[in-house]
N, C-alpha and C. Protein backbone atom coordinates (compact mmCIF):
# COMPACT_ATOMS: atom_id res chain seq x y z
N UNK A 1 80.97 113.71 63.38
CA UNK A 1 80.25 114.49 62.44
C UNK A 1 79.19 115.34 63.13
N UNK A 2 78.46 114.61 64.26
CA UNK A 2 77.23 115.24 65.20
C UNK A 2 78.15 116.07 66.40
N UNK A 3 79.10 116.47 65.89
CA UNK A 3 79.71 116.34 67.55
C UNK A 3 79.29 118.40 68.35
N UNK A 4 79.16 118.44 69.55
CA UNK A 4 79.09 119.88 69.93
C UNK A 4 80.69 120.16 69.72
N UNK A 5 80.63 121.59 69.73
CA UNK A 5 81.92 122.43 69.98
C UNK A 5 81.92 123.39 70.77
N UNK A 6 82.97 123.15 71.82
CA UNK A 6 82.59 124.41 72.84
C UNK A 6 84.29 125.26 73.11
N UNK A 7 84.14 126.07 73.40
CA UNK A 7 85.53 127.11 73.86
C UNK A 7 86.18 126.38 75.27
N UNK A 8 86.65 126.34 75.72
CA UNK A 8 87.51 126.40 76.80
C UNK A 8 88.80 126.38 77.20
N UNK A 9 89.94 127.34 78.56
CA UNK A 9 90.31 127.67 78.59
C UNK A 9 90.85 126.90 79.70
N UNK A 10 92.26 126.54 79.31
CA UNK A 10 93.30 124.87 79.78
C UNK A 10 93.69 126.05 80.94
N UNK A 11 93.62 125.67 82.43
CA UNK A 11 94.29 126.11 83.43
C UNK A 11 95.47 126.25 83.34
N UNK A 12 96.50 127.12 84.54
CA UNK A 12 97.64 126.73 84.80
C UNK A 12 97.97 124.88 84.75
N UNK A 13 96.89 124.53 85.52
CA UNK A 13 97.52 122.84 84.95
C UNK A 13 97.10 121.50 84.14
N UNK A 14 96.69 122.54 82.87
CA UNK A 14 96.19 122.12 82.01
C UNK A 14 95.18 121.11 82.36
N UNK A 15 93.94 121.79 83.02
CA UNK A 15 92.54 121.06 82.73
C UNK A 15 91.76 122.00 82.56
N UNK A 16 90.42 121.62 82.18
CA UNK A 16 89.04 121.99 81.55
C UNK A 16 88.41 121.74 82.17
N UNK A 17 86.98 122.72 82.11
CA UNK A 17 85.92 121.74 82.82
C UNK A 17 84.74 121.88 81.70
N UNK A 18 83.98 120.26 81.50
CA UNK A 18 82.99 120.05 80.80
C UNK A 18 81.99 119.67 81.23
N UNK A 19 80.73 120.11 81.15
CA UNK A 19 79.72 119.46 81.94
C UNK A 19 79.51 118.83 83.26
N UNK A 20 80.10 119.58 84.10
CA UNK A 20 80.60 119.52 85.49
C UNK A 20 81.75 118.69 85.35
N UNK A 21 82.17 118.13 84.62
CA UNK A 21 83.31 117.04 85.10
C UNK A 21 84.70 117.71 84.41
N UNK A 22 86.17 117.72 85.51
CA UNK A 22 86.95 117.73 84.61
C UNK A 22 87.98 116.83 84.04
N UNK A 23 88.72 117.74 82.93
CA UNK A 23 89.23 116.83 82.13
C UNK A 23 90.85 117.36 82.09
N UNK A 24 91.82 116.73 81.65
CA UNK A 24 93.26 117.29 81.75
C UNK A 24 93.29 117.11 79.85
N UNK A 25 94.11 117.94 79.67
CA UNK A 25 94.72 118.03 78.11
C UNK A 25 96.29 118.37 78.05
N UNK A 26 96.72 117.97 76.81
CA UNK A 26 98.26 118.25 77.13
C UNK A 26 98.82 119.18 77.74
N UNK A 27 99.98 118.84 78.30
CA UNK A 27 100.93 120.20 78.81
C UNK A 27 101.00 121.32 78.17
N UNK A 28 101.24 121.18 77.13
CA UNK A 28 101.27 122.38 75.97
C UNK A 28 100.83 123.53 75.86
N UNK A 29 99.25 122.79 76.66
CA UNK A 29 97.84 123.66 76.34
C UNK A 29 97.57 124.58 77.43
N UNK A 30 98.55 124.36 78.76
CA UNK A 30 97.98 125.24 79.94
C UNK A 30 98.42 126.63 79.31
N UNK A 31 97.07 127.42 80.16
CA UNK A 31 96.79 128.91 79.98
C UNK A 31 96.14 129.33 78.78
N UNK A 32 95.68 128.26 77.73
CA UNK A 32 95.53 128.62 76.41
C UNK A 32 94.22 128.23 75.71
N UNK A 33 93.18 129.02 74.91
CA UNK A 33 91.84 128.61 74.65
C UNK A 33 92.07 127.36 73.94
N UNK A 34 91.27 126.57 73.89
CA UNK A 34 91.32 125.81 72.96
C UNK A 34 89.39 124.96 72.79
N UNK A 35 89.30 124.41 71.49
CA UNK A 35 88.73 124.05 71.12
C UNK A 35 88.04 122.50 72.04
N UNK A 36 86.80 121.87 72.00
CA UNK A 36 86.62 120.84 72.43
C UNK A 36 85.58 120.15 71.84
N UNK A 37 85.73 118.96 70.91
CA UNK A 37 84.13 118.69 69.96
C UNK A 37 84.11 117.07 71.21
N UNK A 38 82.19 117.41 70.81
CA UNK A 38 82.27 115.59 71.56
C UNK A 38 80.81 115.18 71.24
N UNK A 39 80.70 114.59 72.09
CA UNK A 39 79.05 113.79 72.08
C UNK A 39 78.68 113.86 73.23
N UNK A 40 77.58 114.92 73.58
CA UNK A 40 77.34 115.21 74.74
C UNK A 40 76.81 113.76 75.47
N UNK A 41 75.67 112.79 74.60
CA UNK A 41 75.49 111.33 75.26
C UNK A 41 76.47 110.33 75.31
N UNK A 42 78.13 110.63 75.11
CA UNK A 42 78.66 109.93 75.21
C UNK A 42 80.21 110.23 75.23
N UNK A 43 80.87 110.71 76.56
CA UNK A 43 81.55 111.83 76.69
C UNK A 43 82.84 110.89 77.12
N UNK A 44 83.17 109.98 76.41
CA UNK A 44 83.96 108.88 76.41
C UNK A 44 85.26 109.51 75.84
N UNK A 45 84.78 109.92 74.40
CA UNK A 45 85.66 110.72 74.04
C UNK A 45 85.59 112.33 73.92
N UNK A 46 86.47 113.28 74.03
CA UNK A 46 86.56 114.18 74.12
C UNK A 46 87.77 114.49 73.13
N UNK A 47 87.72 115.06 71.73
CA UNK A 47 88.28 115.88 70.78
C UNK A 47 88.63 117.51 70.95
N UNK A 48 90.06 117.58 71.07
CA UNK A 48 90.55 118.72 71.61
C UNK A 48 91.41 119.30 70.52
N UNK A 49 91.21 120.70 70.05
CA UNK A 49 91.75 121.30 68.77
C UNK A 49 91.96 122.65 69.73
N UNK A 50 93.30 122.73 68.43
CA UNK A 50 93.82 124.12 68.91
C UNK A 50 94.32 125.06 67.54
N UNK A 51 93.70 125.68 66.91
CA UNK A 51 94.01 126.47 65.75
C UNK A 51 94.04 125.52 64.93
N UNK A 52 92.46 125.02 64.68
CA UNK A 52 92.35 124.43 63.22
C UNK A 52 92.65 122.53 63.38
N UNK A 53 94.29 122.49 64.20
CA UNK A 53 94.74 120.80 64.23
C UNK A 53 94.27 120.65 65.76
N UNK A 54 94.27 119.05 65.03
CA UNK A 54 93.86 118.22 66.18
C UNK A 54 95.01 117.94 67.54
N UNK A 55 94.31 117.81 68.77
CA UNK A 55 95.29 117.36 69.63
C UNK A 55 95.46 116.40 70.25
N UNK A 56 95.95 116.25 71.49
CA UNK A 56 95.66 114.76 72.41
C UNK A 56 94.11 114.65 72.41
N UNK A 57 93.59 113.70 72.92
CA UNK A 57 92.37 113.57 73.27
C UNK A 57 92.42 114.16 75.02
N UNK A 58 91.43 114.74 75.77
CA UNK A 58 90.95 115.32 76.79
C UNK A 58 90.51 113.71 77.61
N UNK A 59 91.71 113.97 79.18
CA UNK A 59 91.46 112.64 79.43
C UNK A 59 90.79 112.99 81.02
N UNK A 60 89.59 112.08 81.42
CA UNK A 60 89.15 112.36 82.79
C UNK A 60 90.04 112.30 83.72
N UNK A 61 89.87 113.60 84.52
CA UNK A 61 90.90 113.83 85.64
C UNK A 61 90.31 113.09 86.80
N UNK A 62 90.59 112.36 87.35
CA UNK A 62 89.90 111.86 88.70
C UNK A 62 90.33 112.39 89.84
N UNK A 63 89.74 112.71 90.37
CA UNK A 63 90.25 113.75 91.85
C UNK A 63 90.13 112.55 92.95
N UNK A 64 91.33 112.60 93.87
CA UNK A 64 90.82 112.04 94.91
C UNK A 64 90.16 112.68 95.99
N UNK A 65 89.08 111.70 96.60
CA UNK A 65 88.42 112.56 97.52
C UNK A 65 88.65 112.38 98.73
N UNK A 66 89.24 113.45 99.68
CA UNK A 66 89.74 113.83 100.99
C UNK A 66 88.73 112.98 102.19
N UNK A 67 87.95 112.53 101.68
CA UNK A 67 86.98 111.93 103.20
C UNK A 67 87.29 109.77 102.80
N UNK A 68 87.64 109.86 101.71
CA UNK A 68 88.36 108.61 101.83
C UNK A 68 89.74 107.87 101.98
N UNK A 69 89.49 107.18 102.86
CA UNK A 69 90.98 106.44 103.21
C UNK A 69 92.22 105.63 102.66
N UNK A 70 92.94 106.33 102.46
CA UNK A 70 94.06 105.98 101.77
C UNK A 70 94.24 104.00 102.05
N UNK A 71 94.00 103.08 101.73
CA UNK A 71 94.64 102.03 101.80
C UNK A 71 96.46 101.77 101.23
N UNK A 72 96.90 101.57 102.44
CA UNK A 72 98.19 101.52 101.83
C UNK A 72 98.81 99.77 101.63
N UNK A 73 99.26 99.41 100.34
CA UNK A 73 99.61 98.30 100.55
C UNK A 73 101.01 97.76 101.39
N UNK A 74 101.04 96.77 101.82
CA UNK A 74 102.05 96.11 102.83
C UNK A 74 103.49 95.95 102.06
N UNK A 75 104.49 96.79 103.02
CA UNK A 75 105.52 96.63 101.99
C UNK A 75 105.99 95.28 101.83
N UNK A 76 106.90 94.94 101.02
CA UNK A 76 107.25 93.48 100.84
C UNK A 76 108.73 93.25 101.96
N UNK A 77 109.05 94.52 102.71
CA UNK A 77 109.97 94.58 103.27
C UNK A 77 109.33 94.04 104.99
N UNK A 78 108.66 94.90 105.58
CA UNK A 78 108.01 94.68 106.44
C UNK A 78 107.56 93.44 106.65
N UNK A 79 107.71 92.58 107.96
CA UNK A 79 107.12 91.22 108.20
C UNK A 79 106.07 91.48 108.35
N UNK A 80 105.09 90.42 108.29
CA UNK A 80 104.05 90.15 109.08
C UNK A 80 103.62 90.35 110.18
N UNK A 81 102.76 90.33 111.05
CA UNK A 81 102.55 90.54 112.16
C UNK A 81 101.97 89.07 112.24
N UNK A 82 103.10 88.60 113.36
CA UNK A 82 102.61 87.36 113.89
C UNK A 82 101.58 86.97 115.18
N UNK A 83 100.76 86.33 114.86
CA UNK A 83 100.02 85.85 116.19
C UNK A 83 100.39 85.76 117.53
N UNK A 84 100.36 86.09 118.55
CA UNK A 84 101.20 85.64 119.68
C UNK A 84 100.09 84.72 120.33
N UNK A 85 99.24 84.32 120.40
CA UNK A 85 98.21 83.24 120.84
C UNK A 85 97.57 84.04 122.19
N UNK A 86 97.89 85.21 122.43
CA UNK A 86 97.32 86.14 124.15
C UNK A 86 95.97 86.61 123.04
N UNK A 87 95.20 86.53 124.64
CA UNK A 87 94.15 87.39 124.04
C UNK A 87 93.96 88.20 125.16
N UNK A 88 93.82 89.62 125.16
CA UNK A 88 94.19 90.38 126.16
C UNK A 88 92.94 90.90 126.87
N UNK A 89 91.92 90.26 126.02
CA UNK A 89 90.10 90.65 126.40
C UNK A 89 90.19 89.57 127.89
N UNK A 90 90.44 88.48 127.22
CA UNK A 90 90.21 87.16 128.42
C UNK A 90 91.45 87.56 129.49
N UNK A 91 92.69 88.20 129.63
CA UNK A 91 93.30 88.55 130.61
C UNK A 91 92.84 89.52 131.46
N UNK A 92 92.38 90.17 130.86
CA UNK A 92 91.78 91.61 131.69
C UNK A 92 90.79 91.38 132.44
N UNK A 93 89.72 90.26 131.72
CA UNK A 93 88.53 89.55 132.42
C UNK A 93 88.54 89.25 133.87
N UNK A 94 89.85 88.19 133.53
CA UNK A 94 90.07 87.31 134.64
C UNK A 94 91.15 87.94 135.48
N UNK A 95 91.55 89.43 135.25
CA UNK A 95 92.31 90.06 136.57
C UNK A 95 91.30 90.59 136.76
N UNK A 96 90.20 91.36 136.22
CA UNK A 96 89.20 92.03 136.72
C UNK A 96 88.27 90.70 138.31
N UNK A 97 88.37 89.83 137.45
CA UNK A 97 87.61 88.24 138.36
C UNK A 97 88.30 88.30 139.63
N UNK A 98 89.96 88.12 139.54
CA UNK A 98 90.84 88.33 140.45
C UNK A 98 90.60 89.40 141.44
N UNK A 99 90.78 90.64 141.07
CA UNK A 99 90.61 91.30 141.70
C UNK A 99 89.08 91.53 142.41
N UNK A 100 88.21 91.43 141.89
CA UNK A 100 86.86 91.11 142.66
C UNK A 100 87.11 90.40 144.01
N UNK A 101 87.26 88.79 143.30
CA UNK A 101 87.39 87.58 144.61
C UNK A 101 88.18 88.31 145.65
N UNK A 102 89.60 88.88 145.61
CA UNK A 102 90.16 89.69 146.42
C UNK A 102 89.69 90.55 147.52
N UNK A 103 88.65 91.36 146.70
CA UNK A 103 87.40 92.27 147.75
C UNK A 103 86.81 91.48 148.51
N UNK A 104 85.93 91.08 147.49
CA UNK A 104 85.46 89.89 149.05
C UNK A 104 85.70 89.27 149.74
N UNK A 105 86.62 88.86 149.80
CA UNK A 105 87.19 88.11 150.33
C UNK A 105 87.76 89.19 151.61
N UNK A 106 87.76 90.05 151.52
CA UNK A 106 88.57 91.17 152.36
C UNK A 106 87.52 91.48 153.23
N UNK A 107 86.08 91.56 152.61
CA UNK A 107 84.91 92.17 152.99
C UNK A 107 84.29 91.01 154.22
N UNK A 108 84.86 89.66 153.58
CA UNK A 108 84.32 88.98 154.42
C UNK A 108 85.09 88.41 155.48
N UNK A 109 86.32 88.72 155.49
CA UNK A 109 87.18 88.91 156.61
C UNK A 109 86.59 89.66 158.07
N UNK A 110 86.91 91.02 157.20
CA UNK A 110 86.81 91.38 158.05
C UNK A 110 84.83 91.79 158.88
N UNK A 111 83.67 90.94 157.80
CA UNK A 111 82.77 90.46 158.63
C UNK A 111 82.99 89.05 159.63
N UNK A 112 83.88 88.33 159.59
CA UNK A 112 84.03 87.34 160.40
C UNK A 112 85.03 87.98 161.33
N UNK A 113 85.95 88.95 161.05
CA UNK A 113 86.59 89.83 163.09
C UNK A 113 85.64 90.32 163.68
N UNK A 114 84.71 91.30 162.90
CA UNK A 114 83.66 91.90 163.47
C UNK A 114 82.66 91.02 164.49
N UNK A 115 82.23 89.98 163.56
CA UNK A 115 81.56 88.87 164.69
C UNK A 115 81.80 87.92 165.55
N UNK A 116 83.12 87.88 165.67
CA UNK A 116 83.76 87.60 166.27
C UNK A 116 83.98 88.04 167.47
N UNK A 117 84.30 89.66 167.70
CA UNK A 117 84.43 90.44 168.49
C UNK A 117 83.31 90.86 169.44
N UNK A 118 82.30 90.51 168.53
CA UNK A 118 81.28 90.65 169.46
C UNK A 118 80.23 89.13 170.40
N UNK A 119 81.24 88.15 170.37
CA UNK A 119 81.08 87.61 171.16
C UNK A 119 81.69 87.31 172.22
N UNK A 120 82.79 88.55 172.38
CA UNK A 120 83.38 88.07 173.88
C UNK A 120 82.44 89.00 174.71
């Protein structure tokens, strides 16, 4: 009975925009003025007329937004990914360890030819 009424004009794919937000309305309606009554404090519903009769109700379009990440769920086809019990942090560690001891071990070689040599 309180409701506003405003003009607007259904896109090629049939949406509106109301109070910054938009809204989709039937197929019917793309390209075409149509009517919109509502409650501006309570924009839950949205009443959409087109020459006099009533139509679908105007339903919030939700856009997805491009900077968030699609979660995709796991198909039921696809296995699991099983554990293999490696942990490839602690392998790398201990070739890195490996390979160290190796150096020195090289380093101190060849300080024991060196002093060696110089005692004949």
């Amino acid at each position: 009975m309180f409701l506003l009424e405003e003009t607007r004009k259904a896109d090629k794919t049939s949406c509106i925009s109301l109070l910054g937000q938009f809204y989709e309305v039937s197929s019917i309606l793309a390209g075409q003025k149509v009517q919109v009554r509502f409650d501006p404090y309570d924009l839950s519903e949205i009443q959409v007329w087109k020459d006099g009769a009533r139509q679908e109700n105007a339903r919030v379009l939700k856009l997805r937004d491009p900077k968030q990440q699609q979660v995709k769920a796991p198909d039921a086809e696809s296995p699991a990914v099983q554990p293999t019990g490696l942990n490839y942090v602690e392998l790398l560690y201990e070739e890195h360890r490996r390979q160290i001891r190796e150096s020195q071990s090289a380093v101190l070689q060849d300080l024991i030819k060196g002093a060696g040599s110089h005692d004949s």
